[in-house]
PDB file of N, CA and C in Angstrom:
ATOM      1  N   UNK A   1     -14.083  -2.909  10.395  1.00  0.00           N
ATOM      2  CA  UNK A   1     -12.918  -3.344   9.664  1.00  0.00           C
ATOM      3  C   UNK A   1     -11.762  -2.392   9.964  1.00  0.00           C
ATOM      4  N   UNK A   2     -10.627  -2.881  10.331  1.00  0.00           N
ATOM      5  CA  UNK A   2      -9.506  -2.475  10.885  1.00  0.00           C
ATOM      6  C   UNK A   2      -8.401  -1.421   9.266  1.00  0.00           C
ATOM      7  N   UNK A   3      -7.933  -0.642   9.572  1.00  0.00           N
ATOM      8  CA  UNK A   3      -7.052  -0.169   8.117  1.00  0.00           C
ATOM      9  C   UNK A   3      -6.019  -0.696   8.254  1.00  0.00           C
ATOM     10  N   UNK A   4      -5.164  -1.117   7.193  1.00  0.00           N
ATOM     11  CA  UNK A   4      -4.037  -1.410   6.576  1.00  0.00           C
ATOM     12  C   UNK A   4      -3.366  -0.021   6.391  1.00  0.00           C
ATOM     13  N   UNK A   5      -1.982  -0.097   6.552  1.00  0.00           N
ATOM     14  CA  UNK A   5      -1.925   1.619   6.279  1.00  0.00           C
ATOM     15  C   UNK A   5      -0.039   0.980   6.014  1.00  0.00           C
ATOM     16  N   UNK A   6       0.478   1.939   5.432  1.00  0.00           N
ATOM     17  CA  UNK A   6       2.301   2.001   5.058  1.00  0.00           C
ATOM     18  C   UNK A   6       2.803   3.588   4.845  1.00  0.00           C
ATOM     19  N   UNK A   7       3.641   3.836   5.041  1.00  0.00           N
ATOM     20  CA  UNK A   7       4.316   5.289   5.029  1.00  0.00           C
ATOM     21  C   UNK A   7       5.592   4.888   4.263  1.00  0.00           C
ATOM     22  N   UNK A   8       6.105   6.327   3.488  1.00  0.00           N
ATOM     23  CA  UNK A   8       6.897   6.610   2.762  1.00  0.00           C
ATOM     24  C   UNK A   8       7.765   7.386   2.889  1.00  0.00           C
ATOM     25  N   UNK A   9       8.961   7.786   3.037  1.00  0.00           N
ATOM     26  CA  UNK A   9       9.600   8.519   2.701  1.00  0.00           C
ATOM     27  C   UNK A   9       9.187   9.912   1.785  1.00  0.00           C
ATOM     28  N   UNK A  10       8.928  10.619   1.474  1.00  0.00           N
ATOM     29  CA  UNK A  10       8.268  11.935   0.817  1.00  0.00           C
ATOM     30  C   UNK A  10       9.856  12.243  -0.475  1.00  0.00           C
ATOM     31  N   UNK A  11       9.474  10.852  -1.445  1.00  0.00           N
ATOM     32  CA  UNK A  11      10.585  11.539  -2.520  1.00  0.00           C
ATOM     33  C   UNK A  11       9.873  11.395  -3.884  1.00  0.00           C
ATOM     34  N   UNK A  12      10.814  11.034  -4.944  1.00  0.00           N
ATOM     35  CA  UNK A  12       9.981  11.065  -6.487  1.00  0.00           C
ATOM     36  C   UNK A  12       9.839   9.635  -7.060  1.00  0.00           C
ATOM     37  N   UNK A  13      10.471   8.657  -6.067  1.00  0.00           N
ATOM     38  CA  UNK A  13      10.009   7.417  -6.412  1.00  0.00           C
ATOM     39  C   UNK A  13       8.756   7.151  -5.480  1.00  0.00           C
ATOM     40  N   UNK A  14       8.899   7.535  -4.438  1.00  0.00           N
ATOM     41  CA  UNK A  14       7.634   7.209  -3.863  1.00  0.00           C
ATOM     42  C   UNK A  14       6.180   7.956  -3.815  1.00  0.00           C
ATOM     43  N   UNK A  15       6.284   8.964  -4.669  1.00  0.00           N
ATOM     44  CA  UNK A  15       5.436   9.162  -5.259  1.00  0.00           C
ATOM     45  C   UNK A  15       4.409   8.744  -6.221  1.00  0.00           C
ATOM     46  N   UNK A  16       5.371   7.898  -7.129  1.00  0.00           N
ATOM     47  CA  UNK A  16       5.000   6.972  -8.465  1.00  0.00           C
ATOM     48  C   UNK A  16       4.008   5.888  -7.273  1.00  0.00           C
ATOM     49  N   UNK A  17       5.035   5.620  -6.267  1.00  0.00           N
ATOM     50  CA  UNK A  17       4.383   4.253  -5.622  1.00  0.00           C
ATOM     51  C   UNK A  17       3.015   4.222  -4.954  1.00  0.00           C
ATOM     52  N   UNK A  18       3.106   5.817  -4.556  1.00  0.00           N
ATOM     53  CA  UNK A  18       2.059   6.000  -3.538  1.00  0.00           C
ATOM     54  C   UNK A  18       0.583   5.930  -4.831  1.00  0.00           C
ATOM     55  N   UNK A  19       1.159   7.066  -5.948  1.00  0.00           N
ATOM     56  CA  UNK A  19       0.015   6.907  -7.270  1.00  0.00           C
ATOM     57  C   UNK A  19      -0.384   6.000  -7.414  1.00  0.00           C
ATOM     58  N   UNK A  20       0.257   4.496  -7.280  1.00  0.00           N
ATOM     59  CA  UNK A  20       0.146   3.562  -8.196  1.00  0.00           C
ATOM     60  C   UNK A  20      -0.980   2.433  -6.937  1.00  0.00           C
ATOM     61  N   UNK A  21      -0.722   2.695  -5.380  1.00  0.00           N
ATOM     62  CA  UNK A  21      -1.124   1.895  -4.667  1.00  0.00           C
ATOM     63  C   UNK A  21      -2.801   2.936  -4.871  1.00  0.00           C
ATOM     64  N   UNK A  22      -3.036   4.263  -4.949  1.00  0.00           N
ATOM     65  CA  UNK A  22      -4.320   4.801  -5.085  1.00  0.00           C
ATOM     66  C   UNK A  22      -4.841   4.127  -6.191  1.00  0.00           C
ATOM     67  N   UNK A  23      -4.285   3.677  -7.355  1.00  0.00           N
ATOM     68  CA  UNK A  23      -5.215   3.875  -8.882  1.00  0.00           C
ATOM     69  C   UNK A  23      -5.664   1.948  -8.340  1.00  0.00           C
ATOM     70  N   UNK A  24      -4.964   1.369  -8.030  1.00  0.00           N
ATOM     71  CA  UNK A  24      -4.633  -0.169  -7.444  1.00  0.00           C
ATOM     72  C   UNK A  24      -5.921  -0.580  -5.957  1.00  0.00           C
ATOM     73  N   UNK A  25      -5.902   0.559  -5.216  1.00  0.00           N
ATOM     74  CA  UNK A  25      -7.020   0.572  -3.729  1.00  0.00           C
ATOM     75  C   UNK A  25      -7.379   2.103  -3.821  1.00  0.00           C
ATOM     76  N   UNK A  26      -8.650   1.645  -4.799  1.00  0.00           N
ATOM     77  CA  UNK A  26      -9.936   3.078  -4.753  1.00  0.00           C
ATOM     78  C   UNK A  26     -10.166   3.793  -3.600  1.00  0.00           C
ATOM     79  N   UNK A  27     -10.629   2.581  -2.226  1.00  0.00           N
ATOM     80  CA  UNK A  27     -10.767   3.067  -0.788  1.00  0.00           C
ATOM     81  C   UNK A  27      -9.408   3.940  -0.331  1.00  0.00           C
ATOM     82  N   UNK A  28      -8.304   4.054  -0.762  1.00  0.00           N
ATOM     83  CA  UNK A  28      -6.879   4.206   0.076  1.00  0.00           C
ATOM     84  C   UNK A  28      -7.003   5.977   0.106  1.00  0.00           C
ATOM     85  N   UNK A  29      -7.289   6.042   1.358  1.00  0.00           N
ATOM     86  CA  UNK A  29      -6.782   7.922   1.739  1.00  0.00           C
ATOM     87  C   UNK A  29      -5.335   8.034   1.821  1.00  0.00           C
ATOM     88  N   UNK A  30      -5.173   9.446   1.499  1.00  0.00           N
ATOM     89  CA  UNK A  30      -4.041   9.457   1.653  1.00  0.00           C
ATOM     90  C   UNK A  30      -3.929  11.142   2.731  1.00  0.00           C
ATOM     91  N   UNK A  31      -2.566  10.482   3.494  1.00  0.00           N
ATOM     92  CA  UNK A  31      -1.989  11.849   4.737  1.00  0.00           C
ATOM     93  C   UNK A  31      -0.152  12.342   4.205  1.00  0.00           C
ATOM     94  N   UNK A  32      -0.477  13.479   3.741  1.00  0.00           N
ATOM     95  CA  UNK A  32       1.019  14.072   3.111  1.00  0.00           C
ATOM     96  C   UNK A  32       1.050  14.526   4.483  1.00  0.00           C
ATOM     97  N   UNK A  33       2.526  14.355   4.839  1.00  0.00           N
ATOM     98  CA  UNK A  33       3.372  15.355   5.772  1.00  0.00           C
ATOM     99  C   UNK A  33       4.779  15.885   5.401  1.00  0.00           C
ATOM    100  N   UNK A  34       5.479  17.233   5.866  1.00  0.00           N
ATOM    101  CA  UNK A  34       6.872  17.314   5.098  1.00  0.00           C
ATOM    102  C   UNK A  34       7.604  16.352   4.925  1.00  0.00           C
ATOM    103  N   UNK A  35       7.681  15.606   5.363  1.00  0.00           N
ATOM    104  CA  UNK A  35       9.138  14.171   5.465  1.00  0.00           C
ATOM    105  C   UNK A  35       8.746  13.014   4.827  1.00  0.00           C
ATOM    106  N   UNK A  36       7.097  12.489   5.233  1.00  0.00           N
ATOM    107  CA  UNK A  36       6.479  11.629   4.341  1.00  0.00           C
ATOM    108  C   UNK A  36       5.065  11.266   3.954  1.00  0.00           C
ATOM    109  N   UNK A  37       4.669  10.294   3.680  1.00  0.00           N
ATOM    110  CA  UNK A  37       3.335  10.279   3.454  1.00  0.00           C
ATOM    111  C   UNK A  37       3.154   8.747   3.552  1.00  0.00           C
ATOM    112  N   UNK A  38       1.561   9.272   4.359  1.00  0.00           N
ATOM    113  CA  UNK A  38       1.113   7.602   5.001  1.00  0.00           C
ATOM    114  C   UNK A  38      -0.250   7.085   3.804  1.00  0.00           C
ATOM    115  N   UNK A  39      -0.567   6.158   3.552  1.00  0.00           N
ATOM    116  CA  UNK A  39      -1.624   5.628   2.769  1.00  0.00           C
ATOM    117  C   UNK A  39      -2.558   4.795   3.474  1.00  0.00           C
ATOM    118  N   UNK A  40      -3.720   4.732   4.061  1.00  0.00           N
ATOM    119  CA  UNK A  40      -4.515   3.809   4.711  1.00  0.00           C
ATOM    120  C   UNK A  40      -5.513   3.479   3.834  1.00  0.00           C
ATOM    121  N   UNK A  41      -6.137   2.007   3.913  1.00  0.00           N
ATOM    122  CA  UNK A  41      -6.808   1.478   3.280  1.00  0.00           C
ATOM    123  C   UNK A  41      -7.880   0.590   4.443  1.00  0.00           C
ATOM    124  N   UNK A  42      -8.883   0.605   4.444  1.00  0.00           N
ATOM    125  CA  UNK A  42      -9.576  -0.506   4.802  1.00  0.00           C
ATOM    126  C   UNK A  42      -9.603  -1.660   4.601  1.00  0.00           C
ATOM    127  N   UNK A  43      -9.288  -2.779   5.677  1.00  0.00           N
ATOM    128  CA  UNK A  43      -9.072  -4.480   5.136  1.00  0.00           C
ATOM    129  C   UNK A  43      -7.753  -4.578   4.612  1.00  0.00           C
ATOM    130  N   UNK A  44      -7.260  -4.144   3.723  1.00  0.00           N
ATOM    131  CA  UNK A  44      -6.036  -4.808   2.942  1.00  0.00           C
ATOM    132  C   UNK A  44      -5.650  -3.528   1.983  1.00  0.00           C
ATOM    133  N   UNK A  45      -4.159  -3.892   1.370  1.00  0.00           N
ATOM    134  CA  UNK A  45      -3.772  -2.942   0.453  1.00  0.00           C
ATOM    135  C   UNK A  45      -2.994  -3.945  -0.319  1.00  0.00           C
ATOM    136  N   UNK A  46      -3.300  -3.459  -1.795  1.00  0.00           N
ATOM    137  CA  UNK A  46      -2.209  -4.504  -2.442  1.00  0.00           C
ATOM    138  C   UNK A  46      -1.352  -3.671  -3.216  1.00  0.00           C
ATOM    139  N   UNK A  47      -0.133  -3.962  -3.438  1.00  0.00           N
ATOM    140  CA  UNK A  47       0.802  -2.889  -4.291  1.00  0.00           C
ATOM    141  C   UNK A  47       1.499  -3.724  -5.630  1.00  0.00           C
ATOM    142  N   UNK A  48       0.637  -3.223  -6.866  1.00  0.00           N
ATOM    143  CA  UNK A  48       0.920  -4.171  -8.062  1.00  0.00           C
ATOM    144  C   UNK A  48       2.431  -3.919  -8.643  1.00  0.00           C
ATOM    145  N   UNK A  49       3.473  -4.694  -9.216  1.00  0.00           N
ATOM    146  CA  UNK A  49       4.864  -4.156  -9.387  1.00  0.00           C
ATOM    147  C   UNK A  49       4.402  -3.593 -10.574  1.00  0.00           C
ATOM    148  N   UNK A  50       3.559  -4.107 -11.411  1.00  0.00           N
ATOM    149  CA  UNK A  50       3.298  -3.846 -12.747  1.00  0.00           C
ATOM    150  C   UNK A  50       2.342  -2.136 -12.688  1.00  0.00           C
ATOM    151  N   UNK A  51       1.785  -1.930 -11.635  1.00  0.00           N
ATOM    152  CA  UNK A  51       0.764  -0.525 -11.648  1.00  0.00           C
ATOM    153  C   UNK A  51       2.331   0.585 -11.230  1.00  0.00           C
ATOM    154  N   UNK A  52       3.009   0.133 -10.211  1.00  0.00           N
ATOM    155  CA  UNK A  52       4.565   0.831 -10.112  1.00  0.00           C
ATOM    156  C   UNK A  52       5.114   1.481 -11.570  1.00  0.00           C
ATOM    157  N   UNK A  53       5.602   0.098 -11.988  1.00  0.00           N
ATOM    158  CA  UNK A  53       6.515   0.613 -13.146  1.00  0.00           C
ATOM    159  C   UNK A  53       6.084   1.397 -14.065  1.00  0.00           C
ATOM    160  N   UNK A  54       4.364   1.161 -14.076  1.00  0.00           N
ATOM    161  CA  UNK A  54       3.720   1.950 -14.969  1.00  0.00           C
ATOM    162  C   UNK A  54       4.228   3.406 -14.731  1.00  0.00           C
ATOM    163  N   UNK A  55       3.779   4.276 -13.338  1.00  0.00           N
ATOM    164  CA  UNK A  55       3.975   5.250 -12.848  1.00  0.00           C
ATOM    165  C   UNK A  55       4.803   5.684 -12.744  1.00  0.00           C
ATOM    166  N   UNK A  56       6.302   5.245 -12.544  1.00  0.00           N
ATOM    167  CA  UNK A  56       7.918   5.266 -12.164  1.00  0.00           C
ATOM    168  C   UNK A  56       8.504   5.437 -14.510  1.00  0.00           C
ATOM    169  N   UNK A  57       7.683   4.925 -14.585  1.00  0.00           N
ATOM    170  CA  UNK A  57       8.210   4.334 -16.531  1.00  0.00           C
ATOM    171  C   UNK A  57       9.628   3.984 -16.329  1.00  0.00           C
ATOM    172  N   UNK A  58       9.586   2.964 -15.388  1.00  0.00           N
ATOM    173  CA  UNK A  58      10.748   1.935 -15.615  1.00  0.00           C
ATOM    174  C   UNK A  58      10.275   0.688 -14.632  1.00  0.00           C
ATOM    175  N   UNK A  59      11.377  -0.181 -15.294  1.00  0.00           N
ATOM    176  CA  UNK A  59      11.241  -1.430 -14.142  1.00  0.00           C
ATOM    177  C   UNK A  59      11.295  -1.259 -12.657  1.00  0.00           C
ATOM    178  N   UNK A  60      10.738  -1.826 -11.962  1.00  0.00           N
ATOM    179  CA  UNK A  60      10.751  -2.101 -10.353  1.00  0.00           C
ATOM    180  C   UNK A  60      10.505  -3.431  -9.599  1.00  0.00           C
ATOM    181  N   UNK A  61      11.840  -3.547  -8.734  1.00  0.00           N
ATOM    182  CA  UNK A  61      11.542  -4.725  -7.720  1.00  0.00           C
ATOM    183  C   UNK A  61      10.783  -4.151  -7.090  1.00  0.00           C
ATOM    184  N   UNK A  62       9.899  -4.700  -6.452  1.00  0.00           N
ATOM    185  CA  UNK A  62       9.121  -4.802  -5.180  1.00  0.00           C
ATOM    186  C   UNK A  62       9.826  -4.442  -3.944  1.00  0.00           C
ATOM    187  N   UNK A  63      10.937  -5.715  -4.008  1.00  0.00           N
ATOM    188  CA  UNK A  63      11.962  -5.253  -2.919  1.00  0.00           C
ATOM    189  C   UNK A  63      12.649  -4.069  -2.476  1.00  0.00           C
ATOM    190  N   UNK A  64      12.330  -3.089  -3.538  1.00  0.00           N
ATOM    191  CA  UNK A  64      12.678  -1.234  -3.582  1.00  0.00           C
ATOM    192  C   UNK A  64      12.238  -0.372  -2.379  1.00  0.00           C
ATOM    193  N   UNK A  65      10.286  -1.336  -2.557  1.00  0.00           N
ATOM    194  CA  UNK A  65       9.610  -0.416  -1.457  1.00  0.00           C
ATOM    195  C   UNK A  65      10.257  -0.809  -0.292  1.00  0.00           C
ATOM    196  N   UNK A  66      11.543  -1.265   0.446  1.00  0.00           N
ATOM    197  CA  UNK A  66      11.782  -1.394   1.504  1.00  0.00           C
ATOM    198  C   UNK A  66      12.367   0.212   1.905  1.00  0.00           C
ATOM    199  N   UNK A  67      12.960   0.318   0.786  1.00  0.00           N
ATOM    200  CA  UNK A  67      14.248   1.321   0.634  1.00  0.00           C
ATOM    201  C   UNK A  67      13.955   3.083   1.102  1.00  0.00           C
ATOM    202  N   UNK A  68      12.573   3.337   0.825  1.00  0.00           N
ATOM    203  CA  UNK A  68      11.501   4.469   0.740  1.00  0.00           C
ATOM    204  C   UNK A  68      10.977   4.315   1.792  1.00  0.00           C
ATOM    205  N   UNK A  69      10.319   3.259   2.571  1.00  0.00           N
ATOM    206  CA  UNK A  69       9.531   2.531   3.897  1.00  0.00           C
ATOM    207  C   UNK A  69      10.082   3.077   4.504  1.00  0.00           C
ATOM    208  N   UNK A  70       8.942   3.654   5.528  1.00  0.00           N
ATOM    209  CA  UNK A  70       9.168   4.455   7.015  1.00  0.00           C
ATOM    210  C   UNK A  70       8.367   3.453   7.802  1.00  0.00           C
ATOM    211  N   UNK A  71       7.531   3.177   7.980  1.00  0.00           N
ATOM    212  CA  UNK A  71       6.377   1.879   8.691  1.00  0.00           C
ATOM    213  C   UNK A  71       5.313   1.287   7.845  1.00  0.00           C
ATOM    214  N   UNK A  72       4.761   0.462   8.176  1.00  0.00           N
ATOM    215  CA  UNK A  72       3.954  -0.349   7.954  1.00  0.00           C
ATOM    216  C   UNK A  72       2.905  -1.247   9.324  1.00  0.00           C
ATOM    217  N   UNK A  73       1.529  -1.129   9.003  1.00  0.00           N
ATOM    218  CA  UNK A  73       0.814  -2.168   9.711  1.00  0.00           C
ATOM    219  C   UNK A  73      -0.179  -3.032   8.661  1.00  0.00           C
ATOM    220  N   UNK A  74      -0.286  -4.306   9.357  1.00  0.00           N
ATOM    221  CA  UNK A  74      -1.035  -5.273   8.724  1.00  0.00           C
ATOM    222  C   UNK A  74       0.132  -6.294   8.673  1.00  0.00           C
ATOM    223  N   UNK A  75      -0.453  -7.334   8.650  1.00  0.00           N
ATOM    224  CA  UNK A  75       0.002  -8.711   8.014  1.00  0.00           C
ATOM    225  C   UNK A  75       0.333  -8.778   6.368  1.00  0.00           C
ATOM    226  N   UNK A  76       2.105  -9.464   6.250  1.00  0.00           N
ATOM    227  CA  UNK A  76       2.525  -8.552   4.807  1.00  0.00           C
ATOM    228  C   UNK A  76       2.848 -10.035   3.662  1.00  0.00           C
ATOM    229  N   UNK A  77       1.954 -10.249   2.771  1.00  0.00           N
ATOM    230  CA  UNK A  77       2.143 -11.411   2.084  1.00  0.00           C
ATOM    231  C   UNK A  77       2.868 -11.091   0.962  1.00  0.00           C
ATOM    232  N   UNK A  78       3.695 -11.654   0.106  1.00  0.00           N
ATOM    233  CA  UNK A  78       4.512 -11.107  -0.900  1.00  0.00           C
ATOM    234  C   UNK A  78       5.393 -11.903  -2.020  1.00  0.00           C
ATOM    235  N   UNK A  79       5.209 -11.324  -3.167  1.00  0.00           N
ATOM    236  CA  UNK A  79       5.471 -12.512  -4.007  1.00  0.00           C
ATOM    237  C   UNK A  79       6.198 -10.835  -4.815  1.00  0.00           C
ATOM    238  N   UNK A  80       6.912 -11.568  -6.229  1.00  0.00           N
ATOM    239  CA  UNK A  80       7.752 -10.784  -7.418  1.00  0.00           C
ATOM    240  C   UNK A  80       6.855 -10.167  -7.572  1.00  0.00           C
ATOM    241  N   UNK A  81       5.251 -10.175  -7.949  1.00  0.00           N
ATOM    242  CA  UNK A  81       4.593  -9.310  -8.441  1.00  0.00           C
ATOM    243  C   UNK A  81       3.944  -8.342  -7.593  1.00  0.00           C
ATOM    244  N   UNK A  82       3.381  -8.747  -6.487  1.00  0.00           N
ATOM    245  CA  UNK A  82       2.525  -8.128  -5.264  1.00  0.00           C
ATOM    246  C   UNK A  82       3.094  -8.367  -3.727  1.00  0.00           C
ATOM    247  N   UNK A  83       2.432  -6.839  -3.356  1.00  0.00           N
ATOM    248  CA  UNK A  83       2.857  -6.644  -1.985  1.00  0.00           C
ATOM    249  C   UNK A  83       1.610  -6.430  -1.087  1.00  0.00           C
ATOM    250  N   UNK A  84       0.856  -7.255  -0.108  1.00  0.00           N
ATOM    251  CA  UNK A  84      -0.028  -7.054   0.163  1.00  0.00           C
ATOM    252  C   UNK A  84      -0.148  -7.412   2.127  1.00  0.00           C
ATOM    253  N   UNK A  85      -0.759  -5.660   1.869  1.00  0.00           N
ATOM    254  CA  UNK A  85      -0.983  -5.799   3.690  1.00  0.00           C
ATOM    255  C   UNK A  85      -2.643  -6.080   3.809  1.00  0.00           C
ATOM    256  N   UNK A  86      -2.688  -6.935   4.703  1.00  0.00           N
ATOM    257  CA  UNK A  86      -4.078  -6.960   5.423  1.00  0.00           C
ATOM    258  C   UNK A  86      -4.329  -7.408   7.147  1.00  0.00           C
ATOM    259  N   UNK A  87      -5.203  -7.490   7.399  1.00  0.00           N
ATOM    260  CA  UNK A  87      -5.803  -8.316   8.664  1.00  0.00           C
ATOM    261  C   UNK A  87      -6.497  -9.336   8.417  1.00  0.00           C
ATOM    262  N   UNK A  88      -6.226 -10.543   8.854  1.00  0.00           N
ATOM    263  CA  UNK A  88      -6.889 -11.871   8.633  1.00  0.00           C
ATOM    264  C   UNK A  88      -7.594 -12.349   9.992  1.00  0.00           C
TER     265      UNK A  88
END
């Protein structure tokens, strides 16, 4: 099985995000570097808006994580609530 993986920007919102995609994908390692940090998951990753805001304690579009995004692989399905990479 192939990983799903996304990188971040290394700030204090994407921190909340990166928390929120671990508590969300048990499997998801995570790689800190000075500038940012990558998250890989096996199969798929899903990113709940609702596990976010929890972590952030405020509202969040989805559409935010563009803003923080350094790369991404996987196939990216996406709705108001969820953001989800996988391989099909």
């Amino acid at each position: 099985m192939s990983n799903v993986f996304i990188a971040f920007q290394t700030n204090e919102a994407s921190r909340g995000i990166v928390d929120a995609i671990v508590e969300d994908n048990p499997t998801a390692s995570i790689n800190e570097q000075p500038a940012m940090v990558r998250v890989d998951v096996p199969g798929s990753m899903t990113i709940k808006r609702e596990t976010v805001e929890e972590k952030l304690g405020r509202s969040f579009d989805l559409q935010e994580l563009h803003v923080h995004l350094i790369t991404l692989s996987g196939h990216i399905d996406e709705s108001d609530d969820e953001f989800t990479l996988s391989w099909n």
